[in-house]
C-alpha atoms as a PDB file:
ATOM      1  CA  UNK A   1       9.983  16.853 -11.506  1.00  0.00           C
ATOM      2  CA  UNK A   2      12.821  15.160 -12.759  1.00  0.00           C
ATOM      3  CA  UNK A   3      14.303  11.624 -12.405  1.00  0.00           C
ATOM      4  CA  UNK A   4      17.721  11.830 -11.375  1.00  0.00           C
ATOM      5  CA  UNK A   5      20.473   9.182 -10.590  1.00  0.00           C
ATOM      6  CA  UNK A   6      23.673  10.813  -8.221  1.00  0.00           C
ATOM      7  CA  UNK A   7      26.555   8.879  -8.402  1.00  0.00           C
ATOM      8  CA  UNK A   8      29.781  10.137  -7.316  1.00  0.00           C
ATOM      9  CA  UNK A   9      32.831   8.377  -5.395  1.00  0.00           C
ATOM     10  CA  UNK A  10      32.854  11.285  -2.300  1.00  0.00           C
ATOM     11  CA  UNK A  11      29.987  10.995  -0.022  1.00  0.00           C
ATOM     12  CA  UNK A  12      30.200  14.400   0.935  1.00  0.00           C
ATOM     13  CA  UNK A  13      29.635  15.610  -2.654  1.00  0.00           C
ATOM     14  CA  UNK A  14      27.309  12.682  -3.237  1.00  0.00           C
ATOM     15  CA  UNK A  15      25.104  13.952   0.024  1.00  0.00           C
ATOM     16  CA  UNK A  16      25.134  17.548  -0.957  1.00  0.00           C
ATOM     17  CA  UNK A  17      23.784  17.138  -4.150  1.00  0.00           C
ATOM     18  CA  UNK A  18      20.751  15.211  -3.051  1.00  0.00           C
ATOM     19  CA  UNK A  19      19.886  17.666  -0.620  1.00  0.00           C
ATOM     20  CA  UNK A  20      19.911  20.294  -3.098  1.00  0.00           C
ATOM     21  CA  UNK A  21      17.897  18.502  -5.403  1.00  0.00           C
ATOM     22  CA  UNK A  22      15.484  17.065  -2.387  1.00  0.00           C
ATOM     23  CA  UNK A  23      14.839  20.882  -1.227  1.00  0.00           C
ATOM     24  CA  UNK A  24      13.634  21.234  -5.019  1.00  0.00           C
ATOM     25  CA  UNK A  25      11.512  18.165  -4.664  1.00  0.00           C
ATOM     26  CA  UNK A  26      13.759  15.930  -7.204  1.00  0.00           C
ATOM     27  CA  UNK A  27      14.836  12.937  -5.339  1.00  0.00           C
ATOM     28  CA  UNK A  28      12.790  10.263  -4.091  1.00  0.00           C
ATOM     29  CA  UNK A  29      12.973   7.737  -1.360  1.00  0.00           C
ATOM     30  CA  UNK A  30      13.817   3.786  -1.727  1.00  0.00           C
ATOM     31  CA  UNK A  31      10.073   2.659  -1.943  1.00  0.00           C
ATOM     32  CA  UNK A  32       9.195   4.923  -4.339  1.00  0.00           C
ATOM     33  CA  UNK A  33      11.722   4.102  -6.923  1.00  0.00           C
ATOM     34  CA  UNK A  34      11.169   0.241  -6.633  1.00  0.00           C
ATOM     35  CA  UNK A  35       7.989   0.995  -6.817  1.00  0.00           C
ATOM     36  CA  UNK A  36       8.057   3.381  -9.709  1.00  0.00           C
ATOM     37  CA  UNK A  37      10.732   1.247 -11.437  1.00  0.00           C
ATOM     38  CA  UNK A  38       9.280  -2.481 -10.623  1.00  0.00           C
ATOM     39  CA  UNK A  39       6.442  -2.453 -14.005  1.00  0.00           C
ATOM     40  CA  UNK A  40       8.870  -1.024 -16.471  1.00  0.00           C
ATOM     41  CA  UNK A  41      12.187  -2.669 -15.439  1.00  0.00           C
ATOM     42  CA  UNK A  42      10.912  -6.256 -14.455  1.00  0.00           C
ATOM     43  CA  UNK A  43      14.270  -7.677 -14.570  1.00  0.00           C
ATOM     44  CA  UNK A  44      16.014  -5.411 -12.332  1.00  0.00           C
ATOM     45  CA  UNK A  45      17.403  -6.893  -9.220  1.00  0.00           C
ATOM     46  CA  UNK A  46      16.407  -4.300  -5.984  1.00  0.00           C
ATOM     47  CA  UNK A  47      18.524  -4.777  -3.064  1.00  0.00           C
ATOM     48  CA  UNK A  48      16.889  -2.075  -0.231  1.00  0.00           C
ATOM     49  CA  UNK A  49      19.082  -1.771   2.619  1.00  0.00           C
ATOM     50  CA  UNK A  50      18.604   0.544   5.486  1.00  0.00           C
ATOM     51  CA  UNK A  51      19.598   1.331   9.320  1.00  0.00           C
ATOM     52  CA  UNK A  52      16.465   2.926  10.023  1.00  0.00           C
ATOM     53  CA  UNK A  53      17.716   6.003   9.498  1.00  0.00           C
ATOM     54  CA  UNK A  54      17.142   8.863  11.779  1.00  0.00           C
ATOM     55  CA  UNK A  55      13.938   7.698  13.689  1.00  0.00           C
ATOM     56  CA  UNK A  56      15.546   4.149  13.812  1.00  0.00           C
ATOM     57  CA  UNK A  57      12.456   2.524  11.976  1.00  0.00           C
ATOM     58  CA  UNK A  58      13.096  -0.353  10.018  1.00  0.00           C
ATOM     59  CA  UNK A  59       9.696  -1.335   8.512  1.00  0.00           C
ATOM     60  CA  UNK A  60      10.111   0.137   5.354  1.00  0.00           C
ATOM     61  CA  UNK A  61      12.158  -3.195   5.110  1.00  0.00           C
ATOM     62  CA  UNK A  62       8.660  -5.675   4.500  1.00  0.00           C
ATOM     63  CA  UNK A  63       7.012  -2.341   2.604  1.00  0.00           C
ATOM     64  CA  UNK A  64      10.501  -2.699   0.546  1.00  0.00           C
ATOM     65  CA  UNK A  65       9.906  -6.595  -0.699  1.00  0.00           C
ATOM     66  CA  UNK A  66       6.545  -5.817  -0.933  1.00  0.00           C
ATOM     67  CA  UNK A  67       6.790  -3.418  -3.449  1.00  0.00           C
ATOM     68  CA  UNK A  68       9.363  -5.426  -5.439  1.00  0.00           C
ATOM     69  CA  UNK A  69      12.901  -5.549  -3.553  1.00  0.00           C
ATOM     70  CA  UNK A  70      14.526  -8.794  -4.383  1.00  0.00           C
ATOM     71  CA  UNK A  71      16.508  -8.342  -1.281  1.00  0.00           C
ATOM     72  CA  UNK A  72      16.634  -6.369   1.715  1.00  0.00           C
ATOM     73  CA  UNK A  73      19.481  -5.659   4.510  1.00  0.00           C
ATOM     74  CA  UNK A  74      19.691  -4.273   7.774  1.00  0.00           C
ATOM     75  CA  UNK A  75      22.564  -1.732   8.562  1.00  0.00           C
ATOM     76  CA  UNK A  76      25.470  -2.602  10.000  1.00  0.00           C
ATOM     77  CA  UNK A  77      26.204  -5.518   7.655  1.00  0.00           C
ATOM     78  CA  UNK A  78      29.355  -7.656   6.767  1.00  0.00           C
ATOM     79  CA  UNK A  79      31.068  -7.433   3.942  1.00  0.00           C
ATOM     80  CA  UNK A  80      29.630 -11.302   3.575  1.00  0.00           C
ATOM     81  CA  UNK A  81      26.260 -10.325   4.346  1.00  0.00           C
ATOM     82  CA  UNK A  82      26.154  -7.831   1.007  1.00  0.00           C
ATOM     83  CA  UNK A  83      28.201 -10.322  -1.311  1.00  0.00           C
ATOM     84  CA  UNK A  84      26.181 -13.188  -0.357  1.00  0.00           C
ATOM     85  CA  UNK A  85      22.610 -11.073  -0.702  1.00  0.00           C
ATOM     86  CA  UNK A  86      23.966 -10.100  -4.466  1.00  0.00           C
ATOM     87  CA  UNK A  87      24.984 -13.497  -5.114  1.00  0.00           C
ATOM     88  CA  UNK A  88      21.696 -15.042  -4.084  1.00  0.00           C
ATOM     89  CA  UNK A  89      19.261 -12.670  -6.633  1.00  0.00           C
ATOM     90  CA  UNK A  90      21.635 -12.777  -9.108  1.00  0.00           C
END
């Protein structure tokens, strides 16, 4: 299995390309990276943010600081809200 990083400016590109490489077992939730990343990349500032997604559960939020998340945000969130959070683990 791979590591892999999708970045690209159109969500609709962005979104098909995970699910691609999700069917082939590639990508990886939010807790698993911090928690894969957290011993190798100590100074790494994790943000998590989440709106519970499709089941509306937001308790991967503790599970997020927990396993290393500097930061954590509940969707929908000002424009503030996000600037402030980076500000304050930066």
């Amino acid at each position: 299995m791979a590591r892999i990083l999708v970045i690209d400016d159109e969500d609709i590109v962005r979104k098909s390309i995970s699910q691609m490489l999700e069917s082939e077992g590639h990508d990886k939730d939010g807790l698993e990276i911090i928690r894969e990343l957290r011993p190798d990349y100590p100074l790494v500032k994790f943000l998590a943010i989440t709106g519970g997604g499709a089941t509306g559960n937001l308790d991967f939020l503790p599970q997020a600081k927990a396993f290393g998340a500097h930061a954590t945000l509940r969707k929908p969130f000002l424009r503030e809200d996000l600037l402030g959070t980076i500000a304050d683990i930066m």
